[in-house]
N, C-alpha and C. Protein backbone atom coordinates (compact mmCIF):
# COMPACT_ATOMS: atom_id res chain seq x y z
N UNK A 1 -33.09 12.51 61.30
CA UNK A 1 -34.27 13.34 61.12
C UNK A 1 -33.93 14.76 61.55
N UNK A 2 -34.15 15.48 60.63
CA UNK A 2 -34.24 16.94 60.90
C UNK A 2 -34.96 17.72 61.46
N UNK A 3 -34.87 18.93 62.29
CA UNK A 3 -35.90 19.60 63.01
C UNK A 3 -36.16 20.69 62.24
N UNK A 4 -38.10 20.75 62.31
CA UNK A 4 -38.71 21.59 61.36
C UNK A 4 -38.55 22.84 61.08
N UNK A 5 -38.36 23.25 62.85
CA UNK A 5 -38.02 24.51 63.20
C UNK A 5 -37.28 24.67 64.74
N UNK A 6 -37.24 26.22 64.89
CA UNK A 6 -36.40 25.84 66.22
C UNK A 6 -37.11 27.50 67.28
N UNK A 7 -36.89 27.11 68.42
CA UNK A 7 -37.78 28.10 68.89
C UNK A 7 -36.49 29.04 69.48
N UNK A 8 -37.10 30.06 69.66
CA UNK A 8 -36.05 31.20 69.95
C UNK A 8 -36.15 32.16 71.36
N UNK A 9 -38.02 31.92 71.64
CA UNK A 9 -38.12 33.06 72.85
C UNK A 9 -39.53 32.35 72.81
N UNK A 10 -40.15 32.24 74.04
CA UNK A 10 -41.59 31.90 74.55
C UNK A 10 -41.56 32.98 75.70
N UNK A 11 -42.65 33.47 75.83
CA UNK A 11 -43.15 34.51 77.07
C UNK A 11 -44.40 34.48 77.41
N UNK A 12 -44.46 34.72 78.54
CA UNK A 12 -46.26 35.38 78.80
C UNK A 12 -45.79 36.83 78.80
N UNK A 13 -46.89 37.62 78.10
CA UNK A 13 -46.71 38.77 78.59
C UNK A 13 -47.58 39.60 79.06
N UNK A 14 -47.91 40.51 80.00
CA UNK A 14 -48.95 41.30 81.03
C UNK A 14 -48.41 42.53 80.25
N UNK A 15 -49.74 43.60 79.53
CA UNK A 15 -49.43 44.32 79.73
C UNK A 15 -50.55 45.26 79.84
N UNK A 16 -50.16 46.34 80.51
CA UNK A 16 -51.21 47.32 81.14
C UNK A 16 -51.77 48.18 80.46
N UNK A 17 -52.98 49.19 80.73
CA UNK A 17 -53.15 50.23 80.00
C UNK A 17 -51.99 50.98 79.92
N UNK A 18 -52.14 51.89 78.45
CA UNK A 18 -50.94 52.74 78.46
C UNK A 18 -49.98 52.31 77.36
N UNK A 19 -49.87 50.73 77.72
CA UNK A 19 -48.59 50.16 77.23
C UNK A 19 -48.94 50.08 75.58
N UNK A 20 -48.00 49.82 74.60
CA UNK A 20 -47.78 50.08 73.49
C UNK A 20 -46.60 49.18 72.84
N UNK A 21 -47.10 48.86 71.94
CA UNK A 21 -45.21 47.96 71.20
C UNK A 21 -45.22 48.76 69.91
N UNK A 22 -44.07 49.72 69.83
CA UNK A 22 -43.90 49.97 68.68
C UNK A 22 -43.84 49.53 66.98
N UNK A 23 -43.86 49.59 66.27
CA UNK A 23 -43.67 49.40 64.73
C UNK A 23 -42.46 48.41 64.37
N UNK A 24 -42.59 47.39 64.23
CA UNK A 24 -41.28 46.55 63.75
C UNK A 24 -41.06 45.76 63.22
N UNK A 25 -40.51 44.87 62.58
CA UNK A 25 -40.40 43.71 61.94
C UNK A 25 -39.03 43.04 62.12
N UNK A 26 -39.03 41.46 62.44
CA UNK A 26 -38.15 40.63 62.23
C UNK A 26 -37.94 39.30 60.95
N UNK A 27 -36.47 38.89 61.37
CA UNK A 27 -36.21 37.84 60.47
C UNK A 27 -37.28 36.69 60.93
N UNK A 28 -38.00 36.54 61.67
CA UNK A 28 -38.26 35.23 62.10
C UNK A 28 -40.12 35.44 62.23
N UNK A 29 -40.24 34.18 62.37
CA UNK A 29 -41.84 34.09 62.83
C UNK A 29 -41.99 35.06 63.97
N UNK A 30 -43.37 34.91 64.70
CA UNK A 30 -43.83 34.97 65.44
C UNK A 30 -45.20 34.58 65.96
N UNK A 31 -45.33 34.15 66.86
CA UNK A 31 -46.91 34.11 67.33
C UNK A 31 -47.41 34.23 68.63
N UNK A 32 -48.35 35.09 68.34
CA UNK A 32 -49.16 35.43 70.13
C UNK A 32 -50.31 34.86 70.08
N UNK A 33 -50.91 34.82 70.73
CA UNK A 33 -52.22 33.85 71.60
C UNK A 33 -52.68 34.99 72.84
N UNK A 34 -53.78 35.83 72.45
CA UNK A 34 -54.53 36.82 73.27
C UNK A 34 -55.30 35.68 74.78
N UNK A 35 -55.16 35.78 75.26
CA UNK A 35 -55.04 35.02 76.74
C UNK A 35 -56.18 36.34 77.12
N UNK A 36 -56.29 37.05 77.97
CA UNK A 36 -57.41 37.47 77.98
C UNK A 36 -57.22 39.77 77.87
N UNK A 37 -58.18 39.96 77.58
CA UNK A 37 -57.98 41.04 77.31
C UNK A 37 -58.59 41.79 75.62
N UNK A 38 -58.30 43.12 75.52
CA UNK A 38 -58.62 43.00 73.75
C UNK A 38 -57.39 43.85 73.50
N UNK A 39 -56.93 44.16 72.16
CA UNK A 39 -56.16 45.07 71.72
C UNK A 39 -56.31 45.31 69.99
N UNK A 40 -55.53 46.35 69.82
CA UNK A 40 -55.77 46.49 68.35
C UNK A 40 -53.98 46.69 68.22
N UNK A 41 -54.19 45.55 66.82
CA UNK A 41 -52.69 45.62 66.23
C UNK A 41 -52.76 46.11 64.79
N UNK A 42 -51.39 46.54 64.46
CA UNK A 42 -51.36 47.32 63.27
C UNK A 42 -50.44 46.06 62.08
N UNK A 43 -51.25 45.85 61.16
CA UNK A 43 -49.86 44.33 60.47
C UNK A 43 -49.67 44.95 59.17
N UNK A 44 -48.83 44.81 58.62
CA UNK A 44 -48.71 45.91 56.95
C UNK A 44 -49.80 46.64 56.92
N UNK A 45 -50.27 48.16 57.81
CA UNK A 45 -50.65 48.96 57.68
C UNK A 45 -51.97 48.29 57.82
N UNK A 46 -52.76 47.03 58.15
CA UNK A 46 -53.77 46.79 58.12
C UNK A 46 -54.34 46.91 59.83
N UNK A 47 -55.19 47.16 60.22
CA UNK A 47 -55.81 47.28 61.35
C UNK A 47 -56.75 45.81 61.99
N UNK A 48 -56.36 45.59 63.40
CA UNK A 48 -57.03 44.55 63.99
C UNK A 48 -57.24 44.45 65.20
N UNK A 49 -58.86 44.14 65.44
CA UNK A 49 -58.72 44.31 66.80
C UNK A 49 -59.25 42.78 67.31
N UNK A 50 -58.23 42.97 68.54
CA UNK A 50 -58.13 41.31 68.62
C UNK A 50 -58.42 41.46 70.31
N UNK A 51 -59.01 39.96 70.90
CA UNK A 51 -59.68 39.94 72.06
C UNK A 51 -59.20 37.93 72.12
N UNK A 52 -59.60 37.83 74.09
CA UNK A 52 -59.30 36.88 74.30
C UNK A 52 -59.39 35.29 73.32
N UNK A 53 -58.43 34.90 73.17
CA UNK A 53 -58.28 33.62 72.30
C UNK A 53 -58.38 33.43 70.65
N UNK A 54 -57.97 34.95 70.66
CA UNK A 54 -57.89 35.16 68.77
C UNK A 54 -55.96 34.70 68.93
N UNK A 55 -55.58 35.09 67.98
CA UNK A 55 -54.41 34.56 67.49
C UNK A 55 -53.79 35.53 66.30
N UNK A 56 -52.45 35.95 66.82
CA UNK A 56 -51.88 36.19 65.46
C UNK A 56 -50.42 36.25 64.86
N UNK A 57 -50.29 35.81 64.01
CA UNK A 57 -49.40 35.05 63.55
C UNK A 57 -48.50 36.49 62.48
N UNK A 58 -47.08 36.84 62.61
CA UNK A 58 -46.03 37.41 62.09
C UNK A 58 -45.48 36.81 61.56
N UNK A 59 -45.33 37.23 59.97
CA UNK A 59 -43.82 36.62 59.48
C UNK A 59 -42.80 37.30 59.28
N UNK A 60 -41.57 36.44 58.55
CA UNK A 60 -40.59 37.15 58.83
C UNK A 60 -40.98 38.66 58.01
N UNK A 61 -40.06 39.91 58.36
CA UNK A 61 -39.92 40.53 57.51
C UNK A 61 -41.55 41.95 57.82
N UNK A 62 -42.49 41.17 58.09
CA UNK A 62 -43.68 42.03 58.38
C UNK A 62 -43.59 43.02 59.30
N UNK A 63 -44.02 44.31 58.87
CA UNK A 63 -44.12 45.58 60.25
C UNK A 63 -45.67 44.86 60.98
N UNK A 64 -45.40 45.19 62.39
CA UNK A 64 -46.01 45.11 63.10
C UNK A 64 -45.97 46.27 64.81
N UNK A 65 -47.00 46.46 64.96
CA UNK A 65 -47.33 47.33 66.17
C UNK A 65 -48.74 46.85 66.92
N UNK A 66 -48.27 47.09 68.29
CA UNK A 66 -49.86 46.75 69.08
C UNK A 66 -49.86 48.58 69.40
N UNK A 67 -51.36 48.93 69.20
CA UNK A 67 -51.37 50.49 69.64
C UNK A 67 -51.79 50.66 71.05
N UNK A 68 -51.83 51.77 72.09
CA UNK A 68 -51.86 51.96 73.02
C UNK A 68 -53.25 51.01 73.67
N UNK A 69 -53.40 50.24 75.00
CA UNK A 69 -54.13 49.65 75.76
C UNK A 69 -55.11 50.45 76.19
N UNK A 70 -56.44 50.72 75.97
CA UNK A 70 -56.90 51.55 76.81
C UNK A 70 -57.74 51.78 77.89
N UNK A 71 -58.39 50.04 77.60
CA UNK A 71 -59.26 49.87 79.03
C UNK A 71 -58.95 49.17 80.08
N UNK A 72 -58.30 47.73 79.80
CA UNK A 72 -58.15 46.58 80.39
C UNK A 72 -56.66 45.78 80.14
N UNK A 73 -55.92 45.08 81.33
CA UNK A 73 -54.84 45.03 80.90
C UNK A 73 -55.20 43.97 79.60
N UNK A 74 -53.95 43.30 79.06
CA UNK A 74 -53.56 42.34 77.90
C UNK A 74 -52.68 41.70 78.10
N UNK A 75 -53.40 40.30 78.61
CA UNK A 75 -52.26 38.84 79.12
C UNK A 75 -52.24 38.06 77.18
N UNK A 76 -50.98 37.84 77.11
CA UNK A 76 -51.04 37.18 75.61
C UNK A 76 -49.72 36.36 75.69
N UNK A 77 -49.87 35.36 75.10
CA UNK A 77 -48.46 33.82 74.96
C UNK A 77 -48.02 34.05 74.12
N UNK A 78 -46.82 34.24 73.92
CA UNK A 78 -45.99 34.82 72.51
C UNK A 78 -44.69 33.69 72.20
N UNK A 79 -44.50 33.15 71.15
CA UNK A 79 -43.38 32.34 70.50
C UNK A 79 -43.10 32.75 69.13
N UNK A 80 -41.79 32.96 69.48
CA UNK A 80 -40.77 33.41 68.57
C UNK A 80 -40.17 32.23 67.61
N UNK A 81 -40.37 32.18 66.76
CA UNK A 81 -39.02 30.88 66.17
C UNK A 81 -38.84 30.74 64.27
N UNK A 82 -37.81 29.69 64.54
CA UNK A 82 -37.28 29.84 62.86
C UNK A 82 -38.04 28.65 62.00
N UNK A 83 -38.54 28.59 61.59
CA UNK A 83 -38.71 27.63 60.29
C UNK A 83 -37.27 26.74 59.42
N UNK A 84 -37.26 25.71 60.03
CA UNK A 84 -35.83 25.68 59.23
C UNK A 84 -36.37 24.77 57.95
N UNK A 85 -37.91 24.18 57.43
CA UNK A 85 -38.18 23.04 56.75
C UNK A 85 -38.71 24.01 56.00
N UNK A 86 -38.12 24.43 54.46
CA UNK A 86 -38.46 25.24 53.67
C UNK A 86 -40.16 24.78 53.09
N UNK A 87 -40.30 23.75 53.11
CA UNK A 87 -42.03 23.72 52.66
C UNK A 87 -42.97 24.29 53.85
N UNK A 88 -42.62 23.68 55.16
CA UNK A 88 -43.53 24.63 55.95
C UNK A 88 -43.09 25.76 55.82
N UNK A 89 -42.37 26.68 55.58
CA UNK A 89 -42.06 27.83 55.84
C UNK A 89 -42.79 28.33 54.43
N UNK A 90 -42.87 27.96 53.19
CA UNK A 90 -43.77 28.29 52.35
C UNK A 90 -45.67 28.55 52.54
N UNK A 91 -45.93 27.34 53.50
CA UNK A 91 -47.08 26.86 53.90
C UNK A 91 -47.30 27.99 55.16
N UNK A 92 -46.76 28.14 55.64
CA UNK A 92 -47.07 29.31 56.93
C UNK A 92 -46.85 30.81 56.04
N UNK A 93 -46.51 30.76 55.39
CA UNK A 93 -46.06 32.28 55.11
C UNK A 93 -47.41 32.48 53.96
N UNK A 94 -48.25 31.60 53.39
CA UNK A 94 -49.39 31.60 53.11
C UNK A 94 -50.86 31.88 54.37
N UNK A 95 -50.46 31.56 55.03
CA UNK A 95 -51.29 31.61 56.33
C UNK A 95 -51.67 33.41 56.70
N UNK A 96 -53.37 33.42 57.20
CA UNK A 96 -53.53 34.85 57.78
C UNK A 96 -52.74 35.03 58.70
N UNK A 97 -52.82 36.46 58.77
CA UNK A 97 -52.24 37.49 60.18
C UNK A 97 -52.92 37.17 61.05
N UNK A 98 -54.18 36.95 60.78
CA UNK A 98 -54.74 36.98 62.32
C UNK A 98 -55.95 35.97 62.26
N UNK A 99 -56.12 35.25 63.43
CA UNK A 99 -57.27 34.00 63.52
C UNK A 99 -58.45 34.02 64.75
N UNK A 100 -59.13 34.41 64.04
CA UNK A 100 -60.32 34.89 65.30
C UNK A 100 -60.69 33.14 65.68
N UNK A 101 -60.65 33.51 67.45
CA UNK A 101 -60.84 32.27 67.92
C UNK A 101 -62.33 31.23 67.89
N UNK A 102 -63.51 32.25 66.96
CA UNK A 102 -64.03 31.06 66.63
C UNK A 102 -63.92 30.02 65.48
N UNK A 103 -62.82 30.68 64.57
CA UNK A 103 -62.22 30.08 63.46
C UNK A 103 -61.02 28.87 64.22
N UNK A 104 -60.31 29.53 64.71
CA UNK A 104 -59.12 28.19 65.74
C UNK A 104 -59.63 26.93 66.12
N UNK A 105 -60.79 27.77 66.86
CA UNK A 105 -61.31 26.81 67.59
C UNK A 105 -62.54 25.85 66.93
N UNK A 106 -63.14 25.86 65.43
CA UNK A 106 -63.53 25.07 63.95
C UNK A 106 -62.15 24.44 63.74
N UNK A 107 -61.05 24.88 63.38
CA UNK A 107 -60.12 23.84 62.63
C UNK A 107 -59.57 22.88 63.48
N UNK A 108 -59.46 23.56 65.61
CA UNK A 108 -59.09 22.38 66.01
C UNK A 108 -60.04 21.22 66.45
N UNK A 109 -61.53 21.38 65.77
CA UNK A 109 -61.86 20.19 65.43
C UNK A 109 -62.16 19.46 64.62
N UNK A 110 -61.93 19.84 63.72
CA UNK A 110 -61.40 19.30 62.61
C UNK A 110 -60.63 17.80 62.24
């Protein structure tokens, strides 16, 4: 049996007013989990502002930026990883940028 995917980097990350992640894009997934706090991210030029227990999901290849913090810090769970099972990787790469957590939290009961 083959593995679906493979993970590459898990973090918590704290970050303060001020702080900022520049403009970028990788080969690989990504996904954060807003833990508490709000922020606004930038995903192919589209604008979002995201707050505790929304979700959002990078694929490969996508620019992405969080813009400057300005009230409150931003605790968020971030995993990095590869898709190695080409149908999920079709099936996720259909998937939104971003999942407001009263939508998450409908499908996980589902």
């Amino acid at each position: 049996m083959s593995k679906s995917f493979a993970v590459l980097y898990t973090a918590k990350n704290d970050y303060l007013p001020g702080w900022s992640i520049q403009k970028h894009a990788h080969t690989y997934h990504q996904l954060m989990l807003i833990l508490s706090g709000e922020a606004e991210f930038v995903i192919n030029d589209r604008r979002y502002s995201v707050h505790a227990g929304d979700c959002l999901f990078f694929k490969p290849g996508e620019a992405h930026e969080m813009k400057k913090i300005r009230r409150e810090r931003v605790l968020m769970l971030d995993c990095k990883f590869i898709i190695q099972d080409p149908q999920l990787a079709r099936e996720l790469d259909a998937a939104s940028d971003v999942c407001p957590s009263s939508d998450a939290f409908a499908v996980y009961l589902d």
